[in-house]
Protein backbone atom coordinates (compact mmCIF):
# COMPACT_ATOMS: atom_id res chain seq x y z
CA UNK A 1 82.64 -150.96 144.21
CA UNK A 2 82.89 -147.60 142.70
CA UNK A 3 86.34 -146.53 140.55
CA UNK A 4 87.47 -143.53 139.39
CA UNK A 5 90.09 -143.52 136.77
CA UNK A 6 91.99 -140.24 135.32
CA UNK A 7 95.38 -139.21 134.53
CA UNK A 8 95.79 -137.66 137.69
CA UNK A 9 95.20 -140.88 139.12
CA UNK A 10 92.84 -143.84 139.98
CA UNK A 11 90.34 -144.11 142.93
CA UNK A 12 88.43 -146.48 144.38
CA UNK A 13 85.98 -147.28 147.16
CA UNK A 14 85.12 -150.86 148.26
CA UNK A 15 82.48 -149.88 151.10
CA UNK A 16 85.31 -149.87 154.13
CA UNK A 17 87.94 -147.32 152.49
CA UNK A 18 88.82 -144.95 149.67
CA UNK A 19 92.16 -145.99 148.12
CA UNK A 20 93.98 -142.54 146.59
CA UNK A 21 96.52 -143.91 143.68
CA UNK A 22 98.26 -141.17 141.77
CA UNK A 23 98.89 -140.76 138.87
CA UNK A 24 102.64 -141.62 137.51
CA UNK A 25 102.43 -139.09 134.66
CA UNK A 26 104.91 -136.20 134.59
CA UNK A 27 101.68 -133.50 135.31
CA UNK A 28 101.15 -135.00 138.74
CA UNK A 29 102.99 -133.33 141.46
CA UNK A 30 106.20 -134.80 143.08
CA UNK A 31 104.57 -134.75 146.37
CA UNK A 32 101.83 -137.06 145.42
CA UNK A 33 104.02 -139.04 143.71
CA UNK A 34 106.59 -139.58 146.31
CA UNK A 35 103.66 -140.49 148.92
CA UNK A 36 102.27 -142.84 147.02
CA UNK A 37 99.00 -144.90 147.31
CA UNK A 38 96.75 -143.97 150.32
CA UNK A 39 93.97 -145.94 152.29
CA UNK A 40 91.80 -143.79 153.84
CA UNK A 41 89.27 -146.07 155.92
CA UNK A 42 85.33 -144.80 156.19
CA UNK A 43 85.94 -143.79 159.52
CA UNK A 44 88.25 -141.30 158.52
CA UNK A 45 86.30 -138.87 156.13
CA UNK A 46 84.21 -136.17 156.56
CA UNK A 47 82.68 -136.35 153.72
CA UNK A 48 83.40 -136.13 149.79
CA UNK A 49 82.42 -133.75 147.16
CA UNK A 50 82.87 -133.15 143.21
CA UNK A 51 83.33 -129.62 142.05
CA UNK A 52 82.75 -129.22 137.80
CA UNK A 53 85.32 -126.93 136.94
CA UNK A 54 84.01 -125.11 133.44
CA UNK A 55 83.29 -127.58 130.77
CA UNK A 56 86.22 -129.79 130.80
CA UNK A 57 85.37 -131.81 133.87
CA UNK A 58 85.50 -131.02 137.22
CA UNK A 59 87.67 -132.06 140.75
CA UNK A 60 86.64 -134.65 143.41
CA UNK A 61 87.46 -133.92 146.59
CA UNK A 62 88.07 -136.09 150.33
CA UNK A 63 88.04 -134.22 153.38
CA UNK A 64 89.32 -136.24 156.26
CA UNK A 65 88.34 -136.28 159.64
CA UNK A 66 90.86 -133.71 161.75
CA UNK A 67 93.49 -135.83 164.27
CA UNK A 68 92.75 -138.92 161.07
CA UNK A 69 95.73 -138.24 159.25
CA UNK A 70 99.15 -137.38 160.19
CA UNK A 71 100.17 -136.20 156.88
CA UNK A 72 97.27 -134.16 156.98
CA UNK A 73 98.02 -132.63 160.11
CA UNK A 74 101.12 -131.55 159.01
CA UNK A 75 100.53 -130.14 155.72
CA UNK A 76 96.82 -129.14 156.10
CA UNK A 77 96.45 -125.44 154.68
CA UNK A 78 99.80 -125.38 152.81
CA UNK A 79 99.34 -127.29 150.50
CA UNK A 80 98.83 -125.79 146.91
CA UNK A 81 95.49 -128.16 144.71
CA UNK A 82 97.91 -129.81 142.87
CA UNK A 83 99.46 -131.54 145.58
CA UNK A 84 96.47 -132.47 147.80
CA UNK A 85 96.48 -136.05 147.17
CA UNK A 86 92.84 -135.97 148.37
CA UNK A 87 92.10 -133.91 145.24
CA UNK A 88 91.62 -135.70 141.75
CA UNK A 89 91.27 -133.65 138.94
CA UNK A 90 88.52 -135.22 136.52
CA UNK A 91 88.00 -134.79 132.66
CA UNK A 92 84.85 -134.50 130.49
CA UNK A 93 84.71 -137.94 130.17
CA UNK A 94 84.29 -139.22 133.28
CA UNK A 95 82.36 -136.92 135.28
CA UNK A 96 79.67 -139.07 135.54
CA UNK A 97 81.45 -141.63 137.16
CA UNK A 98 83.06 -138.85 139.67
CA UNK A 99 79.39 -138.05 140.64
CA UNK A 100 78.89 -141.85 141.06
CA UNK A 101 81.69 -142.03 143.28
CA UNK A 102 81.27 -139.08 145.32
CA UNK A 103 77.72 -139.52 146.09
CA UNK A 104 78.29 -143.70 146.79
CA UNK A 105 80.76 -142.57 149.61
CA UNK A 106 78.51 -140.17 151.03
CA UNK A 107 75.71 -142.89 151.12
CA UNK A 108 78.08 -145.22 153.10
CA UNK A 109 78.32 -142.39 155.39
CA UNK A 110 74.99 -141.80 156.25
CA UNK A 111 74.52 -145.80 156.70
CA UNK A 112 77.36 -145.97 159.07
CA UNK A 113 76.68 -142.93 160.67
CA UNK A 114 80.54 -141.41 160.54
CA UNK A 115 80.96 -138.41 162.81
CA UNK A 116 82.16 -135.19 160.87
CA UNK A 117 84.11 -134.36 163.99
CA UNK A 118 87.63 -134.58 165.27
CA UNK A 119 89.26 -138.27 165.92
CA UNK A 120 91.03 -139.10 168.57
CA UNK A 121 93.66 -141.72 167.52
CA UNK A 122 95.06 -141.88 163.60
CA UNK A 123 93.16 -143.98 161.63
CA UNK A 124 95.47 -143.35 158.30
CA UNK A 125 99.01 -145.14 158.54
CA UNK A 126 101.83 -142.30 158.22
CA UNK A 127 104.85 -142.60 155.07
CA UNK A 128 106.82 -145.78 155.58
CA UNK A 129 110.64 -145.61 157.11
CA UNK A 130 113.78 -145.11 156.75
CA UNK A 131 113.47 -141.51 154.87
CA UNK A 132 116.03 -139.16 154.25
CA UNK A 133 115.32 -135.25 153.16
CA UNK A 134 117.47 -132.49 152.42
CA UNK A 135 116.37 -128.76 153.36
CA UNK A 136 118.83 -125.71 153.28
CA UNK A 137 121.28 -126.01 155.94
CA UNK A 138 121.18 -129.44 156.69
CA UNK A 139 120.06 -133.66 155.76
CA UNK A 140 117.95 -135.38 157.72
CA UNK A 141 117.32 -139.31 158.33
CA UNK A 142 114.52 -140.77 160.35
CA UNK A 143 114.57 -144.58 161.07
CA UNK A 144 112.00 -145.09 162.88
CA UNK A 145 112.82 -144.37 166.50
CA UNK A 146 114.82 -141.18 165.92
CA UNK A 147 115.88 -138.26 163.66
CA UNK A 148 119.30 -137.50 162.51
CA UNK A 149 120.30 -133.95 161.70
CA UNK A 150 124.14 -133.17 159.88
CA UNK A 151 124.68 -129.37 158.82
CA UNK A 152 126.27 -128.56 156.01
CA UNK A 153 128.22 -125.48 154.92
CA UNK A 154 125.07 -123.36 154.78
CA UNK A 155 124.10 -123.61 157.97
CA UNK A 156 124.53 -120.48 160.70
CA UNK A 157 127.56 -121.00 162.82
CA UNK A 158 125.17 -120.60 165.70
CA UNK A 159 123.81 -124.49 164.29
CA UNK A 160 127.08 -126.25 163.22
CA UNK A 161 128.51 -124.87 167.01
CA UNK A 162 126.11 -127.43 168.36
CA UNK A 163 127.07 -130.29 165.52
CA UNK A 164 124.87 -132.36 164.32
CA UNK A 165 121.68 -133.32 166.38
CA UNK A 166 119.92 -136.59 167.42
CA UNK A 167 115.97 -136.17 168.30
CA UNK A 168 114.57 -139.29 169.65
CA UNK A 169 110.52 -139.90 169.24
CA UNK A 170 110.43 -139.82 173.44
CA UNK A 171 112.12 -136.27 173.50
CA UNK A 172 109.66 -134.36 170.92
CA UNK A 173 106.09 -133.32 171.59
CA UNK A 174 105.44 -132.06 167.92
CA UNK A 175 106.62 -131.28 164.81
CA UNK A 176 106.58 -128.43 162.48
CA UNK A 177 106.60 -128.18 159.14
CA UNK A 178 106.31 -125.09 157.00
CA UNK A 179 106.73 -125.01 152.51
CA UNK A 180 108.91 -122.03 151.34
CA UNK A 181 106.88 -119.09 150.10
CA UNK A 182 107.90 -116.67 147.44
CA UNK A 183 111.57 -115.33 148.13
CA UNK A 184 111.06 -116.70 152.12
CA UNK A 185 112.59 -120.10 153.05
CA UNK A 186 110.25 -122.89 154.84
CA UNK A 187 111.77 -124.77 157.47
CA UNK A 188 111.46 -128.23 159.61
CA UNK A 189 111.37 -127.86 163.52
CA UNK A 190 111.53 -130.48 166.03
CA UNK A 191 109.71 -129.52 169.30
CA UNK A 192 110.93 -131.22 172.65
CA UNK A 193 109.30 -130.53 176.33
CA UNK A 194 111.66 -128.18 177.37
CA UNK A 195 111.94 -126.10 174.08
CA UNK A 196 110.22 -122.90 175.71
CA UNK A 197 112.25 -120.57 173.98
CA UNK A 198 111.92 -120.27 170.04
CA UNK A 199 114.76 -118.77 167.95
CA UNK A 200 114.54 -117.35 164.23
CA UNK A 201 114.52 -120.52 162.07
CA UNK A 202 117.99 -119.54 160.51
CA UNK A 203 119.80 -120.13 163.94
CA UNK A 204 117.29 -122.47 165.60
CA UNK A 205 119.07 -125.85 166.20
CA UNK A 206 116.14 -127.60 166.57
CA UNK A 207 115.24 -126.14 162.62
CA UNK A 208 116.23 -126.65 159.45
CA UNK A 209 115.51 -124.24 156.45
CA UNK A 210 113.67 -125.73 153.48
CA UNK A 211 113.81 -124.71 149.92
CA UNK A 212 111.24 -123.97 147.74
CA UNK A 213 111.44 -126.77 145.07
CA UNK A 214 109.00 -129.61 144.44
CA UNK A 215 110.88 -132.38 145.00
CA UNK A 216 112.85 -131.38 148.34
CA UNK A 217 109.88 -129.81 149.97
CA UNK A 218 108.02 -133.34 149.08
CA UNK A 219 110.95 -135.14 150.79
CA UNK A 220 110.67 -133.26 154.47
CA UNK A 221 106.98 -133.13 154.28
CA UNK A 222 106.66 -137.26 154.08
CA UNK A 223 109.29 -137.23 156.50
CA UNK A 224 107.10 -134.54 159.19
CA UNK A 225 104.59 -136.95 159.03
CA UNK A 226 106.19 -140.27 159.42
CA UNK A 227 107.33 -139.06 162.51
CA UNK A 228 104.17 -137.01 163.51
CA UNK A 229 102.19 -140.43 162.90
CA UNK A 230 104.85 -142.13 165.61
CA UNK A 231 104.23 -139.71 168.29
CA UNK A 232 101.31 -139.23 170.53
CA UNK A 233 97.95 -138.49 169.04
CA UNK A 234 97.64 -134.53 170.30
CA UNK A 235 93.83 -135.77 171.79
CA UNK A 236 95.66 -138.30 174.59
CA UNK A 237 97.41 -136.43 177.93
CA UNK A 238 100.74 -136.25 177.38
CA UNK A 239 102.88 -139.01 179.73
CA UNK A 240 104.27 -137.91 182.99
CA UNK A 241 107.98 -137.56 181.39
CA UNK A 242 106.82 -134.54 179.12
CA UNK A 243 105.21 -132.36 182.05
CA UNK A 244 106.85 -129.35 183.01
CA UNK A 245 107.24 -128.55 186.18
CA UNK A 246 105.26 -125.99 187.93
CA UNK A 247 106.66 -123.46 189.68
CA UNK A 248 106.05 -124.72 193.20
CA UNK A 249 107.67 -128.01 192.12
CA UNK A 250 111.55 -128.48 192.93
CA UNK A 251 113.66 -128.15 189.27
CA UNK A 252 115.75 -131.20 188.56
CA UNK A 253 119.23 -130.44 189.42
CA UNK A 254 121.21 -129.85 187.34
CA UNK A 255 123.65 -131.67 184.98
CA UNK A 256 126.85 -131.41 184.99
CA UNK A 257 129.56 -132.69 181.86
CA UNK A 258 128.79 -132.52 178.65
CA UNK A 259 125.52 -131.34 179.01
CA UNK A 260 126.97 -128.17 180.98
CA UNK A 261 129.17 -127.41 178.14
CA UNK A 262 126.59 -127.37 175.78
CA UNK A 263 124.10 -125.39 177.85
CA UNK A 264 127.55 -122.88 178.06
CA UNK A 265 128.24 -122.76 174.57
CA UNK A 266 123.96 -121.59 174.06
CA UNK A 267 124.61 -119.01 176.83
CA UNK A 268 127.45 -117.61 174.42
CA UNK A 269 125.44 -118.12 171.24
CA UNK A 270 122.54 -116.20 172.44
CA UNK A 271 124.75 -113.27 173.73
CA UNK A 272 126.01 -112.86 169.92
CA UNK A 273 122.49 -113.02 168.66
CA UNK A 274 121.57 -110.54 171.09
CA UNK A 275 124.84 -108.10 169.69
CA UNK A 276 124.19 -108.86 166.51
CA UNK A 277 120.37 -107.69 166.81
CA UNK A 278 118.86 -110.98 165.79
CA UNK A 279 117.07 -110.89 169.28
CA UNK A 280 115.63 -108.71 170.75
CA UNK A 281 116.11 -107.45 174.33
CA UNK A 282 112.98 -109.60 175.25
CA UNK A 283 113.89 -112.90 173.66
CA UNK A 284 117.18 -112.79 174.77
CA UNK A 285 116.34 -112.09 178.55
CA UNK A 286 113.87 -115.00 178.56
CA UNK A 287 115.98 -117.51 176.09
CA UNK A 288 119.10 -116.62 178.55
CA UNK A 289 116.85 -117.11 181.83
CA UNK A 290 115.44 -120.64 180.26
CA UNK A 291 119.10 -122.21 179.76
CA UNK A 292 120.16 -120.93 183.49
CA UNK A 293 117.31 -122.68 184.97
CA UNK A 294 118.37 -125.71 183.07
CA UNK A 295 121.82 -125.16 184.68
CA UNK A 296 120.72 -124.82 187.80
């Protein structure tokens, strides 16, 4: 067995997995923290590498199989170093026992002949449930089977029209998350099958706005990924329920109640967007022509 320990936190690799600990200390990002440990089976990784960083030590590194990891599918690329928890930041003193490490798990590579390519199922368990976030203009809670979003006094009027929305894991094909940058908010989105039409993340109410600190943009990112680690692996054909329809099949007709009220009030919604210059004449012709097929 090799170990690794630092400040930044303890790894260790048995011959089947690497398990990522962080570190509890108050240097170690939120994110990692909040995450917790991670076992990343052989199977899984890419490959490993250790990077000396001037004279006071260096930074091992994990790369993970693409389609592996749902957390990494999420956040891959937007992540900032320190809160990677594949990274591990070493010191002087234990360098030698990072190069130990790193070249132990490429060796068990080799043996068991691990593909470098894409997987096709998720071989790294997602955050555990229930989880509840907070972003901009709204909460969110996700138990498991669905996600519950309630807007609060910062949200667009074009959002707290709708009232508070219900996504359940058979309605959504993906989701989105992106971390606030500079003066910009980031935001959550929840993609269903028939969501052809995307409006600015401010009065999308399938989106909620994130803000830039550590802790809340740790908070939505562990909850993207429990529920991108519930949904379809994007490698498998989506079920028959999330096709669209072609355009030489019939439409379903349409629905009337409720649903027609709601698909009204959007109709209404998008015409003030459209006065108000938020869309353009070209979103607003094809985000007006999506809801009156829906009608029918």
């Amino acid at each position: 067995m090799a170990e690794v320990l630092a400040k930044d936190g303890t790894w260790t690799f048995d011959g089947d997995a690497v398990r990522v600990v962080p570190g509890r200390g108050r240097g170690v990002h939120k994110l990692r923290q909040e995450l917790g440990q991670v076992t990343v089976p052989l199977m899984a990784l890419a490959g490993v590498g250790y990077e000396p960083v001037g004279r006071r030590g260096g930074r091992l590194r994990l790369r993970v199989r693409a389609g592996a990891d749902p957390f990494t599918q999420v956040v891959g690329g937007k992540l900032s170093d320190d809160a990677d928890p594949y990274q591990l930041v070493v010191d002087a003193d234990h360098v030698a026992v990072a190069e130990y490490f790193a070249e132990e798990v490429r060796t068990a590579l080799l043996l068991e002949q691990v593909p470098e390519g894409p997987c096709d199922d998720y071989l790294v368990s997602g955050p555990q449930v229930p989880l509840t976030a907070a972003g901009v203009d709204g909460s969110l809670a996700f138990d498991g089977a669905s996600v519950r979003v309630e807007w609060n006094w910062m949200a667009e009027e074009s959002k707290r029209s709708v009232g508070g929305r219900t996504f359940v894991l058979a309605d959504l094909v993906t989701v989105e998350w992106r971390p606030a940058s500079g003066l910009d908010f980031g935001h959550l989105r929840f993609r269903g099958v028939n969501d052809t039409v995307e409006l600015p993340a401010e009065h999308d109410p399938n989106c909620v706005l994130l803000w830039g600190t550590k802790k809340e943009s740790s908070r939505t990112a562990l909850l993207a990924a429990a529920v991108t680690a519930r949904l379809p692996h994007p490698s498998r054909p989506a079920p028959a329920r999330h096709r669209l329809p072609r355009p030489t099949e019939q439409v379903p007709a349409p629905v009337f109640g409720e649903d027609q009220d709601v698909l009204l009030r959007r109709l209404r919604e998008l015409g003030e967007l459209h006065r108000d210059g938020v869309l353009t004449d070209e979103e607003f012709t094809a985000a007006k022509r999506a809801v009156l097929r829906r009608m029918g």
